[in-house]
C-alpha atoms as a PDB file:
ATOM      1  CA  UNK A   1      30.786 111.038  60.265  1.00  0.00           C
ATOM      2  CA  UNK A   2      28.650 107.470  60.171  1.00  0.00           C
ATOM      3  CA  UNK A   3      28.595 105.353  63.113  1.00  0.00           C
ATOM      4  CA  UNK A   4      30.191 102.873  61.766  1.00  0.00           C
ATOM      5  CA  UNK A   5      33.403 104.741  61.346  1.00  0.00           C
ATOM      6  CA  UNK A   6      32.896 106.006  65.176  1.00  0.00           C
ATOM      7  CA  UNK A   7      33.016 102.305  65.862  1.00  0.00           C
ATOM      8  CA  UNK A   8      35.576 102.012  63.646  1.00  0.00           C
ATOM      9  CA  UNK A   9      38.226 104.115  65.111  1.00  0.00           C
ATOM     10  CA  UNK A  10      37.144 102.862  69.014  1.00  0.00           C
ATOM     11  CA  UNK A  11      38.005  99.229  67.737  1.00  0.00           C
ATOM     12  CA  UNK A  12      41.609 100.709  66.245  1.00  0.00           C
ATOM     13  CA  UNK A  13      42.319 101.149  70.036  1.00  0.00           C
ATOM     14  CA  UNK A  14      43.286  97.173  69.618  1.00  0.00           C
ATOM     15  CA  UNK A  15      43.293  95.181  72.377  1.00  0.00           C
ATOM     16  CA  UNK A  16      45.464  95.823  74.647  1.00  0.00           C
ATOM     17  CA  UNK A  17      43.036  97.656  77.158  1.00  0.00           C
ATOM     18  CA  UNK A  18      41.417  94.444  77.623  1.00  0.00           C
ATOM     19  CA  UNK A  19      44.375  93.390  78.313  1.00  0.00           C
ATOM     20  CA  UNK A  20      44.807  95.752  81.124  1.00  0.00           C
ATOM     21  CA  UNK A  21      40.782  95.201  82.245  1.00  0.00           C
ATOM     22  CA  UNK A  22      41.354  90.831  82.569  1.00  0.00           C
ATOM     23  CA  UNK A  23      44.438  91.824  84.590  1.00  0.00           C
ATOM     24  CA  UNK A  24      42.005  93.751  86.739  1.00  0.00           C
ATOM     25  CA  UNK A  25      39.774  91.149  86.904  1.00  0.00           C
ATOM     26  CA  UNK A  26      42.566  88.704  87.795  1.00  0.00           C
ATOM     27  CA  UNK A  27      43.338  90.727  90.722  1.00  0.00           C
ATOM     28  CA  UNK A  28      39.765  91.004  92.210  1.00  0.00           C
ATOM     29  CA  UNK A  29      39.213  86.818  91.618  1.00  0.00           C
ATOM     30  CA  UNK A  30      42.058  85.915  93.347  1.00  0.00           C
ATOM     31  CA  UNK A  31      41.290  89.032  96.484  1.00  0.00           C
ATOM     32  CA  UNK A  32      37.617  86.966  96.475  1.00  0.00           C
ATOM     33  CA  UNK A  33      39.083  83.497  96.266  1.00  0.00           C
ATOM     34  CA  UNK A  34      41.503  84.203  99.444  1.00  0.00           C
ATOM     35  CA  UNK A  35      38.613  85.914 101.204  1.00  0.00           C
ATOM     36  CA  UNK A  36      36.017  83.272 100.609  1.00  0.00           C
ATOM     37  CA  UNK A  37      38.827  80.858 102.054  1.00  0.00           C
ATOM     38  CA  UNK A  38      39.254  82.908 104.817  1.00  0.00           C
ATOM     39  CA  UNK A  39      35.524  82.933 105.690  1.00  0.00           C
ATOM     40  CA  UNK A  40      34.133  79.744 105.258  1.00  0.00           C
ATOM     41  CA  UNK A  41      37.303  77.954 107.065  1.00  0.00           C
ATOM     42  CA  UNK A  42      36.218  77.433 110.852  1.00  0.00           C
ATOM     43  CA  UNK A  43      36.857  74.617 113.440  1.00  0.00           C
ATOM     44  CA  UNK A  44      34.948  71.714 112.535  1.00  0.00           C
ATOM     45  CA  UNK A  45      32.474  70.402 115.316  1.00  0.00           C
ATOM     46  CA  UNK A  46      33.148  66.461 115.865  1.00  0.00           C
ATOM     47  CA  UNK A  47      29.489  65.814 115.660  1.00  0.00           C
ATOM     48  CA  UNK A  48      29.948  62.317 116.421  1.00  0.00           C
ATOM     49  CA  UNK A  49      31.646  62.745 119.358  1.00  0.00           C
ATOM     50  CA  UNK A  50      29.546  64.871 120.817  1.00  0.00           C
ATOM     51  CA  UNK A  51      25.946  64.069 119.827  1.00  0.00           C
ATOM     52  CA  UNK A  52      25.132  61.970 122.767  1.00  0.00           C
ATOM     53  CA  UNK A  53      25.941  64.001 125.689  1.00  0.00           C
ATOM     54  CA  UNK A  54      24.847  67.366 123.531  1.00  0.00           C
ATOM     55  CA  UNK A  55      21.081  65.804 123.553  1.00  0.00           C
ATOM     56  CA  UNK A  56      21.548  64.300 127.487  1.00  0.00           C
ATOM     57  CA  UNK A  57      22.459  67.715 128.505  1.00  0.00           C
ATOM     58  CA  UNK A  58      19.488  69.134 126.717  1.00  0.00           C
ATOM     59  CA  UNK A  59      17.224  67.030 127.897  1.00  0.00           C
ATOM     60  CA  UNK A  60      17.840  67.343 131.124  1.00  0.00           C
ATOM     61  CA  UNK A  61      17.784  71.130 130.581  1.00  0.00           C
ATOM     62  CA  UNK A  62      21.539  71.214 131.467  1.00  0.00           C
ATOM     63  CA  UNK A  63      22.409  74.011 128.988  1.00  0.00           C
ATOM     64  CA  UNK A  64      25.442  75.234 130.222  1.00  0.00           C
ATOM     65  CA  UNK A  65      26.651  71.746 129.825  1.00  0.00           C
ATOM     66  CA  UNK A  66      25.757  71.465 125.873  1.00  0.00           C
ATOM     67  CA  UNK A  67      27.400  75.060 125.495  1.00  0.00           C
ATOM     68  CA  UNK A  68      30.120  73.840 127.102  1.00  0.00           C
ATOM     69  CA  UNK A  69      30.539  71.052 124.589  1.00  0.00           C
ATOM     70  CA  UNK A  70      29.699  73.183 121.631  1.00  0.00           C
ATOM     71  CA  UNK A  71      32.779  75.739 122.549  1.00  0.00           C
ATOM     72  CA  UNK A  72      33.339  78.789 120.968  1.00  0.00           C
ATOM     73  CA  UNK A  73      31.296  79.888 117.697  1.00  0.00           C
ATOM     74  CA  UNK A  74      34.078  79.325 115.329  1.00  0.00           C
ATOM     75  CA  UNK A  75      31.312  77.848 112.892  1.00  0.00           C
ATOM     76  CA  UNK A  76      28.317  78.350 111.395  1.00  0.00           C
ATOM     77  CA  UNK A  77      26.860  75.267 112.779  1.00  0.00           C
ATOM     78  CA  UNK A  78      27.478  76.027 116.429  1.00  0.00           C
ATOM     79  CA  UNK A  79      25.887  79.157 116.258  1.00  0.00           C
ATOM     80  CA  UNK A  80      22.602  78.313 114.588  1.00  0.00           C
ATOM     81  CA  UNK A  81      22.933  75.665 117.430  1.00  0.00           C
ATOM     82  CA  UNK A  82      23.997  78.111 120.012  1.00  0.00           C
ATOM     83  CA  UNK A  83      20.629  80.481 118.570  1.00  0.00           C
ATOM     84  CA  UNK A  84      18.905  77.381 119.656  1.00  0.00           C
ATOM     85  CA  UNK A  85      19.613  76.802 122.829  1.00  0.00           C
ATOM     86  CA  UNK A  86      18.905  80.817 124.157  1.00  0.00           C
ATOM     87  CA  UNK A  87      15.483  79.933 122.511  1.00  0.00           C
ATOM     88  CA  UNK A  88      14.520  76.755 123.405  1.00  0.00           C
ATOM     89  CA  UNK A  89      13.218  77.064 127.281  1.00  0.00           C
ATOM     90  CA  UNK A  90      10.859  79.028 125.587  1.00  0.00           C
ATOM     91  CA  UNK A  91       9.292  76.115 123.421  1.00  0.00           C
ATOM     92  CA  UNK A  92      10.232  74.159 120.267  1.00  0.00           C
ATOM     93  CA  UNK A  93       8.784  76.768 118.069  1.00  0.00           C
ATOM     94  CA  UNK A  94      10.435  79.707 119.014  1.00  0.00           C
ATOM     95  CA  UNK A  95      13.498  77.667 119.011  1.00  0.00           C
ATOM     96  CA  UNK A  96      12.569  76.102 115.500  1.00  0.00           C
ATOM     97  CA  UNK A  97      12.254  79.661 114.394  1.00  0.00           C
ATOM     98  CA  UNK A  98      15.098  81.288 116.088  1.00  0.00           C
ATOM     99  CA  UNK A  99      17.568  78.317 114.173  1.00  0.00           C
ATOM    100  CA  UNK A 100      15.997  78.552 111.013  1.00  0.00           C
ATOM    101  CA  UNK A 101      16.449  82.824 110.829  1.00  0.00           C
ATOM    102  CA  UNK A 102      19.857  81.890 111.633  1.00  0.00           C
ATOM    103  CA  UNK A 103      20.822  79.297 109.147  1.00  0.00           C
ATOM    104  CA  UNK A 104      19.685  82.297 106.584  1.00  0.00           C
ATOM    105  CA  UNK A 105      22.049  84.638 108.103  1.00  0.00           C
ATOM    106  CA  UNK A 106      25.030  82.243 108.098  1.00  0.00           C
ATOM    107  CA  UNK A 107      24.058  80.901 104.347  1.00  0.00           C
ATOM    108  CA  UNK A 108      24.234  84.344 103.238  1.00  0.00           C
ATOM    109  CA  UNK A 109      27.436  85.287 104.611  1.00  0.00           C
ATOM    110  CA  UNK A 110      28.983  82.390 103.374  1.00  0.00           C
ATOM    111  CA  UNK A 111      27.892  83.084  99.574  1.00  0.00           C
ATOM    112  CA  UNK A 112      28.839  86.521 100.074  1.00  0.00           C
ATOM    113  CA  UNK A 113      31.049  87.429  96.742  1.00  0.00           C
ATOM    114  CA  UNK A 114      30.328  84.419  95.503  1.00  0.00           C
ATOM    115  CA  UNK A 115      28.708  86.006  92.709  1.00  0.00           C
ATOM    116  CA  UNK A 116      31.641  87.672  91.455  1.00  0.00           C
ATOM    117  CA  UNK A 117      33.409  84.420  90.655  1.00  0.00           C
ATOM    118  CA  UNK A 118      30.076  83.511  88.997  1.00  0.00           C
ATOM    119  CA  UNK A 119      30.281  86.064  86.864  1.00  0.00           C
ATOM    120  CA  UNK A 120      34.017  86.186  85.897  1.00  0.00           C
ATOM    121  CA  UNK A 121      33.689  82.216  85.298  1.00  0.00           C
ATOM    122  CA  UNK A 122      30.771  83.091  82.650  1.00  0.00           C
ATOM    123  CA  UNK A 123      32.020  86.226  81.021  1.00  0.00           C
ATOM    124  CA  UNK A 124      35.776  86.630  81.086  1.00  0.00           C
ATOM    125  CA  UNK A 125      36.274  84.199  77.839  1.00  0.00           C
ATOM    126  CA  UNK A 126      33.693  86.812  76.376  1.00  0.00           C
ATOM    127  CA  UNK A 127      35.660  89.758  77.410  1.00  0.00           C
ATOM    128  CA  UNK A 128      38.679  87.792  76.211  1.00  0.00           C
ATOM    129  CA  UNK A 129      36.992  87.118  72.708  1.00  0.00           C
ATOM    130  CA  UNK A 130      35.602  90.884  72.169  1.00  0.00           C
ATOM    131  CA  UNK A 131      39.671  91.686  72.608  1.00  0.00           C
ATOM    132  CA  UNK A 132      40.627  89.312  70.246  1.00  0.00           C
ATOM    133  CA  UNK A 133      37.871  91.051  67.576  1.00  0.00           C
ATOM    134  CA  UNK A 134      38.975  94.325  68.081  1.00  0.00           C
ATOM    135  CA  UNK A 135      43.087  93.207  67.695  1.00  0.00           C
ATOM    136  CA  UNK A 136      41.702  91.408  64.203  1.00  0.00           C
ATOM    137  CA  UNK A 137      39.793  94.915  63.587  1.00  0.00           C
ATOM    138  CA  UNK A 138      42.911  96.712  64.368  1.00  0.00           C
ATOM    139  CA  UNK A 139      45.060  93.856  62.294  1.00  0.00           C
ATOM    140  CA  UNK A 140      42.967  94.319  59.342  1.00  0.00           C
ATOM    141  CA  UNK A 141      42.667  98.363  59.364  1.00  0.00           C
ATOM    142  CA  UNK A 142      46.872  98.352  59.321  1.00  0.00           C
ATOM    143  CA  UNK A 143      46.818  96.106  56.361  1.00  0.00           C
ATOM    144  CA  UNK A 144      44.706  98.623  54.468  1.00  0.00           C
ATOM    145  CA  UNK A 145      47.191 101.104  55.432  1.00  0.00           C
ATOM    146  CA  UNK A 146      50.377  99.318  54.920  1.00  0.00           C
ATOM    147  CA  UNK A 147      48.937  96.846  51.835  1.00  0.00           C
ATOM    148  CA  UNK A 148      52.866  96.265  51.099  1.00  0.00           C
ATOM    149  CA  UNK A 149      53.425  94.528  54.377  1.00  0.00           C
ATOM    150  CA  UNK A 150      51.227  91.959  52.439  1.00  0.00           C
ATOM    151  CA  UNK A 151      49.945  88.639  55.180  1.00  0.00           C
ATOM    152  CA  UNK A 152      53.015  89.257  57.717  1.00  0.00           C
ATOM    153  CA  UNK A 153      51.027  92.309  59.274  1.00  0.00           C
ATOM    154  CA  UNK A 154      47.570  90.489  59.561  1.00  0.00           C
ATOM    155  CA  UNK A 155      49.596  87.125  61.361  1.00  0.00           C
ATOM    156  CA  UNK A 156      51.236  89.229  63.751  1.00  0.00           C
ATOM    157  CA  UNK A 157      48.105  91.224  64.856  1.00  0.00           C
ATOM    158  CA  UNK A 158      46.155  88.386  65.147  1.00  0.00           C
ATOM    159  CA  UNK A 159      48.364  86.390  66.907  1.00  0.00           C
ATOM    160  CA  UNK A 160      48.138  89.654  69.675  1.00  0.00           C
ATOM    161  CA  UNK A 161      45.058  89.865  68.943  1.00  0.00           C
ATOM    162  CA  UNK A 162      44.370  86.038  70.387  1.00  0.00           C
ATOM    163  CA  UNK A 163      46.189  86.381  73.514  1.00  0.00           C
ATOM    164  CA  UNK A 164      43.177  88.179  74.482  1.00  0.00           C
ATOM    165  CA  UNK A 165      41.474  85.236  74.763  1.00  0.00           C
ATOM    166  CA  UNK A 166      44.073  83.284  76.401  1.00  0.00           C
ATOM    167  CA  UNK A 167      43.846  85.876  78.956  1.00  0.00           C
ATOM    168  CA  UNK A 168      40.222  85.594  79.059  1.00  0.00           C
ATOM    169  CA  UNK A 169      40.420  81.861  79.699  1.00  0.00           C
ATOM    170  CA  UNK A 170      43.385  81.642  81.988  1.00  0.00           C
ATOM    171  CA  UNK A 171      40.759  83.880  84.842  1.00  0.00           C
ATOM    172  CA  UNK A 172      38.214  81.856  83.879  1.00  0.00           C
ATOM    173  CA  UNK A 173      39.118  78.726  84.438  1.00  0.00           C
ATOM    174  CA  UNK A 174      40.378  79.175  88.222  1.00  0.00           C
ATOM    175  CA  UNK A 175      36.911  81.315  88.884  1.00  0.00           C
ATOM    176  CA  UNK A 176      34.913  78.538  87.913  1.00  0.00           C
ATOM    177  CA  UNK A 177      37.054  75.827  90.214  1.00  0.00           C
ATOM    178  CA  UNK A 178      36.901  78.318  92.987  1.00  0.00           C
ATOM    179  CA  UNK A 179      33.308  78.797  92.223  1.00  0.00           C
ATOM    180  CA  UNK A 180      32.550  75.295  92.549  1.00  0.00           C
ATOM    181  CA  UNK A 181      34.480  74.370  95.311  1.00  0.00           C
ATOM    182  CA  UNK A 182      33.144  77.171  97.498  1.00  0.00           C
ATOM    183  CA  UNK A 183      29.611  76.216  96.663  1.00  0.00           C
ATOM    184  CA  UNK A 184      30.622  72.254  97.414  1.00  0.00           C
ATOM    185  CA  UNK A 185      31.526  73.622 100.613  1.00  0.00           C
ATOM    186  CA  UNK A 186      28.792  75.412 101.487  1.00  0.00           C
ATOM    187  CA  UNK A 187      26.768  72.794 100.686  1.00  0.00           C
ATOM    188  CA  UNK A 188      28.613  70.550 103.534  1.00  0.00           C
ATOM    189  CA  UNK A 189      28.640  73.105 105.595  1.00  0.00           C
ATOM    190  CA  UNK A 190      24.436  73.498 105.612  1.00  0.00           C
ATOM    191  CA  UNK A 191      24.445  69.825 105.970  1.00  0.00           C
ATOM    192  CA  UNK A 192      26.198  70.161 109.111  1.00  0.00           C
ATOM    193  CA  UNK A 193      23.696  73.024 110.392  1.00  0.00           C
ATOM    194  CA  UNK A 194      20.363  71.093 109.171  1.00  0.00           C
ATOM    195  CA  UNK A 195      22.331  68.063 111.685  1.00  0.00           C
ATOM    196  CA  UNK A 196      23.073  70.243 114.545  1.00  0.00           C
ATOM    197  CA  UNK A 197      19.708  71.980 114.320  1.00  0.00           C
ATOM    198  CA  UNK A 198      17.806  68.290 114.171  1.00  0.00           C
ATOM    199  CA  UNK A 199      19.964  67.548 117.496  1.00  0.00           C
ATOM    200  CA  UNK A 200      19.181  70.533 119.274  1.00  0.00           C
ATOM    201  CA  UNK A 201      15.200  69.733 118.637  1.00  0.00           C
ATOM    202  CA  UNK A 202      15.715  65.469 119.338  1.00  0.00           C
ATOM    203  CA  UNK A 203      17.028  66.335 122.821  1.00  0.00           C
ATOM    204  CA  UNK A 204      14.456  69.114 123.799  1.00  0.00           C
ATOM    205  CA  UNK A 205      12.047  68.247 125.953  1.00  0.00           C
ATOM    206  CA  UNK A 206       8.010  69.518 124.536  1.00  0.00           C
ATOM    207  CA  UNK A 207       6.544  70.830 127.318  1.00  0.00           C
ATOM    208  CA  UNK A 208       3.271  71.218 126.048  1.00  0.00           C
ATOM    209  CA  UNK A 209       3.906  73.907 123.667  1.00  0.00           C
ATOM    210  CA  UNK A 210       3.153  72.114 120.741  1.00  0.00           C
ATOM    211  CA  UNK A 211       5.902  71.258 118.304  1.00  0.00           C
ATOM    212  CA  UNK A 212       4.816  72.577 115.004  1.00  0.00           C
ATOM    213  CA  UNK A 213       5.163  69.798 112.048  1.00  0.00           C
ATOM    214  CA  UNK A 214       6.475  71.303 109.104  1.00  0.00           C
ATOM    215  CA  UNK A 215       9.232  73.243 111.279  1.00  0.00           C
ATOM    216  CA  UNK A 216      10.678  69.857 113.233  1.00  0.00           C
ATOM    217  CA  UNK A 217      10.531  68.451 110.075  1.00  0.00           C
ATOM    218  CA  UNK A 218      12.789  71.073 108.441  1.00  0.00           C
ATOM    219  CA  UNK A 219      14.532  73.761 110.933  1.00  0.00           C
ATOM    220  CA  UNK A 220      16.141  75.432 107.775  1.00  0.00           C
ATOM    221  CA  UNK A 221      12.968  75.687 105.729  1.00  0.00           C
ATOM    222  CA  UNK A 222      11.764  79.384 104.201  1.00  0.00           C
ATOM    223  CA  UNK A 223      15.694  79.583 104.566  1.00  0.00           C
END
């Protein structure tokens, strides 16, 4: 038999299976959307508020005082702070160091997943669209068989045939809005750690140790 008509009868499948595969996909968006709300929701440090007596109390070496005011690590920004402090009798650059492995750590666990929405927001109207091909495959191959139906057959299996990329589209389109949002958030989020780290180093005191340029410049970089 030639390829072509091994092709031929895997495209007569139509395409409903898709169907049944951006259903699956549906699913497993949404289960990522409600678990990347989940994760990156956490009580909100009011930085404001606190920055003044966080750097007096870490000046004057008072650290149960500025964990005191940090609470609980409920966020990402209190613990890269919270890293900070264990480190910082130690010197600025172990402290630099210490925040900046940990702003990695929390940056990765907040993309985690993230990916998959990525990917279903580029590539489910393609999944969508290689349905629709195979239902106008499938649309065409019954005409050939049933030429007496005349047009009515080929309407009414494309017209199945273009749900599929409805479908395709309609778990797109959220993916990508969650996608976005999640990554706006983040984005916040790291804006709030680079802040809480640049605290933690304004009210330490340099005892000598040196504080190394590039790394009081930028706690986060190599993150």
């Amino acid at each position: 038999m030639h390829i072509t008509e091994h092709i031929l009868n895997f495209t007569l499948f139509g395409s409903e299976w898709v169907l049944w595969l951006l259903f699956v996909l549906s699913i497993l968006s949404v289960a990522v959307m409600v678990e990347r709300a989940i994760a990156v929701s956490g009580r909100l440090v009011d930085f404001e508020g606190v920055s003044e007596k966080l750097r007096d109390a870490i000046a004057a070496d008072d650290h149960k005082a500025a964990r005191a005011l940090l609470g609980e690590p409920r966020s990402p920004e209190v613990r890269v702070a919270l890293v900070g402090l264990e480190q910082i009798r130690r010197g600025i650059t172990p402290a630099v160091e210490a925040m900046a492995s940990a702003r990695s750590r929390e940056r990765l666990a907040l993309e985690k997943h993230l990916g998959i929405l990525g990917t279903l927001g580029n590539n489910a109207p393609f999944i969508g669209l290689f349905g629709t091909v195979l239902g106008i495959i499938k649309a065409f191959a019954d005409l050939s068989r049933n030429q007496g139906g005349g047009a009515a057959v080929v309407m009414a299996g494309i017209a199945d045939a273009l749900v599929a990329t409805a479908v395709g589209l309609l778990v797109a389109l959220p993916a990508v809005v969650a996608y976005n949002i999640f990554q706006g958030r983040i984005r916040r989020t790291m804006g709030r750690v680079d802040a809480m780290a640049h605290l933690i180093l304004t009210g330490a005191r340099d005892e000598g140790r040196g504080l190394p340029s590039d790394a009081a410049k930028d706690p986060g970089k190599g993150a």
